[in-house]
C-alpha atoms as a PDB file:
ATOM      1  CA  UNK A   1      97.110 122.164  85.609  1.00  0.00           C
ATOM      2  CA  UNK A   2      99.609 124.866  87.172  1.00  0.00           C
ATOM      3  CA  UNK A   3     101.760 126.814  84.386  1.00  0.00           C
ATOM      4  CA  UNK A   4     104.716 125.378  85.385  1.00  0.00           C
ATOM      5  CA  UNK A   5     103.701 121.506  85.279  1.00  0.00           C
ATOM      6  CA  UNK A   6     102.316 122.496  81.543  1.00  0.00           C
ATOM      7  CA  UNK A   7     105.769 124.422  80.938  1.00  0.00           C
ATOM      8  CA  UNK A   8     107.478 120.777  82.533  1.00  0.00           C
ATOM      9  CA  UNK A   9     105.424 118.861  79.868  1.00  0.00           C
ATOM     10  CA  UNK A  10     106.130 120.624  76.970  1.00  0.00           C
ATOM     11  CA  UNK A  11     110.377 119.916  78.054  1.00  0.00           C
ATOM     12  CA  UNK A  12     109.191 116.355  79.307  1.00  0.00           C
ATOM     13  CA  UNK A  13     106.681 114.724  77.156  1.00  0.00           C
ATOM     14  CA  UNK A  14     108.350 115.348  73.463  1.00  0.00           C
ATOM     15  CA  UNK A  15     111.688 113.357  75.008  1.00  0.00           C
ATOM     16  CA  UNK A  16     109.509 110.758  76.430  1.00  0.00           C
ATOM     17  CA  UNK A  17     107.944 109.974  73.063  1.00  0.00           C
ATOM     18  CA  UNK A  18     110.959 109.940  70.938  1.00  0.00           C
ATOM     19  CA  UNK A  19     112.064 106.822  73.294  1.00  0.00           C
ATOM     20  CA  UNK A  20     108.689 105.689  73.338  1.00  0.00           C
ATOM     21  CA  UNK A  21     107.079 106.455  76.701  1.00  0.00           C
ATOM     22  CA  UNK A  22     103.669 108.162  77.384  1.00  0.00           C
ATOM     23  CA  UNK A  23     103.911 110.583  80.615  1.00  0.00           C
ATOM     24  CA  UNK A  24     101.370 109.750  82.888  1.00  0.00           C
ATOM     25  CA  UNK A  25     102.133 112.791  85.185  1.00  0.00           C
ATOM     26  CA  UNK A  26     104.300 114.880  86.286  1.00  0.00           C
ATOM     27  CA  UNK A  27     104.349 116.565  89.893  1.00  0.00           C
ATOM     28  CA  UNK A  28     106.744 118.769  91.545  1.00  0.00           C
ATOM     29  CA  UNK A  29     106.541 118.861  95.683  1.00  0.00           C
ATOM     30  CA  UNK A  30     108.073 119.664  98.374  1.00  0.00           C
ATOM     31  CA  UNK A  31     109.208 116.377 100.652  1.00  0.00           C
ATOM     32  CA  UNK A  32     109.422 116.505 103.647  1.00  0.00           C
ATOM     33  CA  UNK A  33     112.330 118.917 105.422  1.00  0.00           C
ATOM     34  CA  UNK A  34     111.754 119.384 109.314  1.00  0.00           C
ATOM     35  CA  UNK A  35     114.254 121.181 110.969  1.00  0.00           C
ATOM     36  CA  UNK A  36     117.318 119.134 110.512  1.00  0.00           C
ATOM     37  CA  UNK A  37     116.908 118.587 107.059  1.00  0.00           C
ATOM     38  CA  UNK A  38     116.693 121.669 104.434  1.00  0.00           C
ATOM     39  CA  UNK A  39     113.241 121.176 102.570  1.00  0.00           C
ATOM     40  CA  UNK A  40     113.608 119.965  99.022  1.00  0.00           C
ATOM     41  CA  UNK A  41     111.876 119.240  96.055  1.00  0.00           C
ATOM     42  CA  UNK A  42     110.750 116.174  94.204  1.00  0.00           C
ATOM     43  CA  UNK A  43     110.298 116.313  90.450  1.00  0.00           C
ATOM     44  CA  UNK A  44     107.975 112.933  90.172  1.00  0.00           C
ATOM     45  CA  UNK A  45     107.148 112.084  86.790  1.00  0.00           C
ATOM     46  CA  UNK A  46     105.216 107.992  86.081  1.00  0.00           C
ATOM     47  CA  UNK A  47     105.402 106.880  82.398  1.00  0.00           C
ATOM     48  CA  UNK A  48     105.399 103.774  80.392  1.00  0.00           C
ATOM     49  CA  UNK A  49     105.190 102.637  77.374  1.00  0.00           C
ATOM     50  CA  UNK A  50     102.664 101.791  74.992  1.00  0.00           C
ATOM     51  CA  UNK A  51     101.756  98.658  75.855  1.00  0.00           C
ATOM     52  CA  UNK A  52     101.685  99.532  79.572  1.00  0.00           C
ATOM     53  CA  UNK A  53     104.361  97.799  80.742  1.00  0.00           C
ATOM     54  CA  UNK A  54     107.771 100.229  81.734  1.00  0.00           C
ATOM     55  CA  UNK A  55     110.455  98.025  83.571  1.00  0.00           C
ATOM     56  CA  UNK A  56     113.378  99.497  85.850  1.00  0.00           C
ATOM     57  CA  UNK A  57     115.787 100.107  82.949  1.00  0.00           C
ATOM     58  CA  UNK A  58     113.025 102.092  81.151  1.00  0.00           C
ATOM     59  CA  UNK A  59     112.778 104.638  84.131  1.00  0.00           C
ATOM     60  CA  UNK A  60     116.412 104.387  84.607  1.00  0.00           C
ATOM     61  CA  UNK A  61     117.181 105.640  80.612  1.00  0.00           C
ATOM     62  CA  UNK A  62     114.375 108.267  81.090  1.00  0.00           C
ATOM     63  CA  UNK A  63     115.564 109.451  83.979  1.00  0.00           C
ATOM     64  CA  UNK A  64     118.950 110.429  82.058  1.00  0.00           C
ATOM     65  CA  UNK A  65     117.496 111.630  78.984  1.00  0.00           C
ATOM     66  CA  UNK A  66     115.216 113.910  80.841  1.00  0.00           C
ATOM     67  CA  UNK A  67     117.983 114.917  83.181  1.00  0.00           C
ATOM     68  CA  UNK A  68     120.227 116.487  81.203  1.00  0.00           C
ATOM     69  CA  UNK A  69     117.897 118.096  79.517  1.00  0.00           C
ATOM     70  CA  UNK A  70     116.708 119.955  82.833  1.00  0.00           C
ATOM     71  CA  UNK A  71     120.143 120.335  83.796  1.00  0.00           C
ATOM     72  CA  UNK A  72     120.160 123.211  80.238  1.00  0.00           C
ATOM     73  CA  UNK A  73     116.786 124.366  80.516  1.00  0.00           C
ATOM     74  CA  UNK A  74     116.800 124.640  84.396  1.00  0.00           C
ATOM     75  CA  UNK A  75     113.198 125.248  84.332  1.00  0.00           C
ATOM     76  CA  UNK A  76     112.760 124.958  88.264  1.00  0.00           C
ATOM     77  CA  UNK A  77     114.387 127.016  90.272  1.00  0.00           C
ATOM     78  CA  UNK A  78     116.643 125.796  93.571  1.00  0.00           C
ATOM     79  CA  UNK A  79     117.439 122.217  93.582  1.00  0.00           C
ATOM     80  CA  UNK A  80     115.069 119.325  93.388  1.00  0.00           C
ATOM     81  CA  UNK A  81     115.221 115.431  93.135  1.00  0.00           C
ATOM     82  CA  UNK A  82     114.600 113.600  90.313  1.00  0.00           C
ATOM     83  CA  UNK A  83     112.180 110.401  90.243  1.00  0.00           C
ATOM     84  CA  UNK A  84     110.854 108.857  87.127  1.00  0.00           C
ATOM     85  CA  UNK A  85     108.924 105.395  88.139  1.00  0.00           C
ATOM     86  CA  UNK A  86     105.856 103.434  86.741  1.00  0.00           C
ATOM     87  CA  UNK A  87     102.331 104.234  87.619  1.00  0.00           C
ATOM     88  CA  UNK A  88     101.645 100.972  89.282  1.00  0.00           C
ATOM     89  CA  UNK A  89      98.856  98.929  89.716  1.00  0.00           C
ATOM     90  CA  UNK A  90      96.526 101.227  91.681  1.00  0.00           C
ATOM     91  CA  UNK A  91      97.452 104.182  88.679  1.00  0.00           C
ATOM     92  CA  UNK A  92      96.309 107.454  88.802  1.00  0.00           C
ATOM     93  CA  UNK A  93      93.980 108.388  85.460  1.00  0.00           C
ATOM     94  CA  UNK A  94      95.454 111.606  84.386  1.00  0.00           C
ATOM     95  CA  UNK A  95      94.177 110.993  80.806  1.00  0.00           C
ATOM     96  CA  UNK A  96      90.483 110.733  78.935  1.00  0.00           C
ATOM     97  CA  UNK A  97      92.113 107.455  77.139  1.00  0.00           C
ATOM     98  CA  UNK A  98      92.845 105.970  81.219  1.00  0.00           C
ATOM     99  CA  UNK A  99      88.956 106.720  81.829  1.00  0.00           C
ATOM    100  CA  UNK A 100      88.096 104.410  78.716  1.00  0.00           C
ATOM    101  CA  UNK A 101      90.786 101.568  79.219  1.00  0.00           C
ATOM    102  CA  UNK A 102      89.971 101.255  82.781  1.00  0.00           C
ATOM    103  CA  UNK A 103      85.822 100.733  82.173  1.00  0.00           C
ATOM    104  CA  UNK A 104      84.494  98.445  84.756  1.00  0.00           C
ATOM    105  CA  UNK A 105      87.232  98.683  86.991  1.00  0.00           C
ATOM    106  CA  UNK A 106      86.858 100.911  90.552  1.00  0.00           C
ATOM    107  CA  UNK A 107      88.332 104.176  90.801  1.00  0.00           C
ATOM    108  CA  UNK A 108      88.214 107.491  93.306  1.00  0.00           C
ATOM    109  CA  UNK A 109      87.419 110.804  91.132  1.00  0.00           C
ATOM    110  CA  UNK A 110      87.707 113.843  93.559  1.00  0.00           C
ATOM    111  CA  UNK A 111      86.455 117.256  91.730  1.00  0.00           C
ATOM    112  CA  UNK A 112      88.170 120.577  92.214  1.00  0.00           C
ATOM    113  CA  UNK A 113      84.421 122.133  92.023  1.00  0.00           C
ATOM    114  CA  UNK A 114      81.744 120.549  93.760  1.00  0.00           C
ATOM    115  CA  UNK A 115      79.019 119.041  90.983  1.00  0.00           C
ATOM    116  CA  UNK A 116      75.717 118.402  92.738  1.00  0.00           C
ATOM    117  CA  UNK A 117      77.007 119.210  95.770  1.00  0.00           C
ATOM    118  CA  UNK A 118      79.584 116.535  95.539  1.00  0.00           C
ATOM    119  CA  UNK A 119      83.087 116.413  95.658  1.00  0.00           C
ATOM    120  CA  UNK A 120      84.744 112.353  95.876  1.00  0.00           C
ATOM    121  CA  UNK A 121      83.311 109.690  93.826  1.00  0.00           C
ATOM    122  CA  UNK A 122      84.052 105.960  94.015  1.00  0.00           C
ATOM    123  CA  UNK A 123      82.605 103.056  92.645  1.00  0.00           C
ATOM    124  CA  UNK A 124      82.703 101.330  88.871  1.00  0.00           C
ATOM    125  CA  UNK A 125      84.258 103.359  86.024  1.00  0.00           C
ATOM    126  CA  UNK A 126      81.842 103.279  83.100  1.00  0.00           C
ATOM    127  CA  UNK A 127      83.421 105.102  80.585  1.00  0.00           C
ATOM    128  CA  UNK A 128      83.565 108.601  79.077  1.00  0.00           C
ATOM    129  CA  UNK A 129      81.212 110.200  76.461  1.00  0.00           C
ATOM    130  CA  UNK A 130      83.192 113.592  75.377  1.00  0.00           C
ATOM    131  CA  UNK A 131      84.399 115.159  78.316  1.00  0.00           C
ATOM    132  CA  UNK A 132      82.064 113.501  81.166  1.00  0.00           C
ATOM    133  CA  UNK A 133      83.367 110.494  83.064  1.00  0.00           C
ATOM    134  CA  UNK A 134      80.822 108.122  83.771  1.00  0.00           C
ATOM    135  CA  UNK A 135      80.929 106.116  87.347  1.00  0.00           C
ATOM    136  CA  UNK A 136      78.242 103.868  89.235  1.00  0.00           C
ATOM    137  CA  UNK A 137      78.195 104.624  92.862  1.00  0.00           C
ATOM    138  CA  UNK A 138      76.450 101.895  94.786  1.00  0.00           C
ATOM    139  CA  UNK A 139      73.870 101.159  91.600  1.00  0.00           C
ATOM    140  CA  UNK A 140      73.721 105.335  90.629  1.00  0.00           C
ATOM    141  CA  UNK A 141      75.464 106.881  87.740  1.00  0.00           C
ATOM    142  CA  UNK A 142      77.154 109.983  87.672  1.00  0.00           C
ATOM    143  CA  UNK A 143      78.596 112.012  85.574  1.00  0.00           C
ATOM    144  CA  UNK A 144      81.710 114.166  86.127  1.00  0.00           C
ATOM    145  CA  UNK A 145      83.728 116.792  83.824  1.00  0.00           C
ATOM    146  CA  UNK A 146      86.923 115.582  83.223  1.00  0.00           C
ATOM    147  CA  UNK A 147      88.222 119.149  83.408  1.00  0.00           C
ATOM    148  CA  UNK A 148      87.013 119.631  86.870  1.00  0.00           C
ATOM    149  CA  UNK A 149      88.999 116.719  88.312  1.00  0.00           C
ATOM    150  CA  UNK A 150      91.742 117.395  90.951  1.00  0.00           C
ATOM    151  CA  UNK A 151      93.100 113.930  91.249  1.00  0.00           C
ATOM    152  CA  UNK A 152      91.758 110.826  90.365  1.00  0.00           C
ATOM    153  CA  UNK A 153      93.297 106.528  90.803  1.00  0.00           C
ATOM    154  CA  UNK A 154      92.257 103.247  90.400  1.00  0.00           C
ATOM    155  CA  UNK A 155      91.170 101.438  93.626  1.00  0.00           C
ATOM    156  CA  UNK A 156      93.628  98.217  94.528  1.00  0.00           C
ATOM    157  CA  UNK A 157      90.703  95.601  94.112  1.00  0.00           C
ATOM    158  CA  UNK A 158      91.133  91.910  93.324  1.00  0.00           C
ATOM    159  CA  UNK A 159      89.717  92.087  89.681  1.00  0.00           C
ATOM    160  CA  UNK A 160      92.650  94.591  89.404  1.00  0.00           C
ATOM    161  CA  UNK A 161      95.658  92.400  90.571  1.00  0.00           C
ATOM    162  CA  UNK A 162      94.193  89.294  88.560  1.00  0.00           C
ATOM    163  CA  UNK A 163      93.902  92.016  84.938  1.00  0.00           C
ATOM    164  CA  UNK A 164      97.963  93.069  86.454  1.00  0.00           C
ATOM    165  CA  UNK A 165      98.604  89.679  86.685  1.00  0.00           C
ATOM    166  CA  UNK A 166      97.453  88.725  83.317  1.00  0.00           C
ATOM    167  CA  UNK A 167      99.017  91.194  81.282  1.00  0.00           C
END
């Protein structure tokens, strides 16, 4: 994780719990520009709340809290657009706890570091046992280091809608 999205969490994530959201993650990128339009940044942070669920009001009152907050710690320099929204259904797992609720359902894990001479995993998440995440590709288990991951989401699959649906 780059300095500045740990320096964003430490503003972020205490304000977030005090109305009772977890951050899921925060980025900060550049969208879009060309030449007619002046390239800006996006300040995208996905929470919700304990039980998972995060409705439009939620992102709407974090996004306020948060942004006046920014607005006196100015923490990134030039201007940038703020966009606080849910993870969704097809989530990315930023978090060991995300490895463990989401057992058995299908994910993409791509490393920073190649381990075995591989770099993108998908298949069945089985879990995680310290800081290796276990997933069956096509019948073989691997294990990865959560601290080499780059980026890493749940696959949209049927068995995920109907669990979405149910909760």
């Amino acid at each position: 994780m780059s300095s500045q999205i740990e320096m964003l969490h430490s503003i972020i994530d205490p304000i977030a719990e005090a109305m009772g959201y977890e951050v899921i993650r925060i980025a900060l990128q550049n969208s879009g520009g060309g030449e007619a339009r002046k390239q800006e940044m996006t300040l995208q942070i996905m929470a919700e709340r304990s039980d998972g669920t995060m409705v439009v009001e939620d992102c709407a009152n974090l996004s306020r809290e948060i942004s006046v907050i920014l607005d006196v710690e100015d923490p990134i320099s030039g201007e940038y657009v703020l966009e606080v929204s849910t993870p969704g259904i097809d989530r990315p797992l930023t978090r060991r706890k995300d490895f463990e609720n989401y057992a058995g359902y299908e994910a993409k894990i791509e490393l920073s570091v190649p381990e075995n001479g591989r770099r993108r995993f998908k298949g069945l998440l089985q879990g995680l046992t310290g800081d290796l995440i276990k997933i069956d590709v096509d019948g073989e288990v691997f294990e990865v280091d959560f601290n080499n991951i780059n980026r890493s989401k749940l696959v949209l699959t049927d068995e995920l809608l109907t669990a979405a649906s149910r909760q």
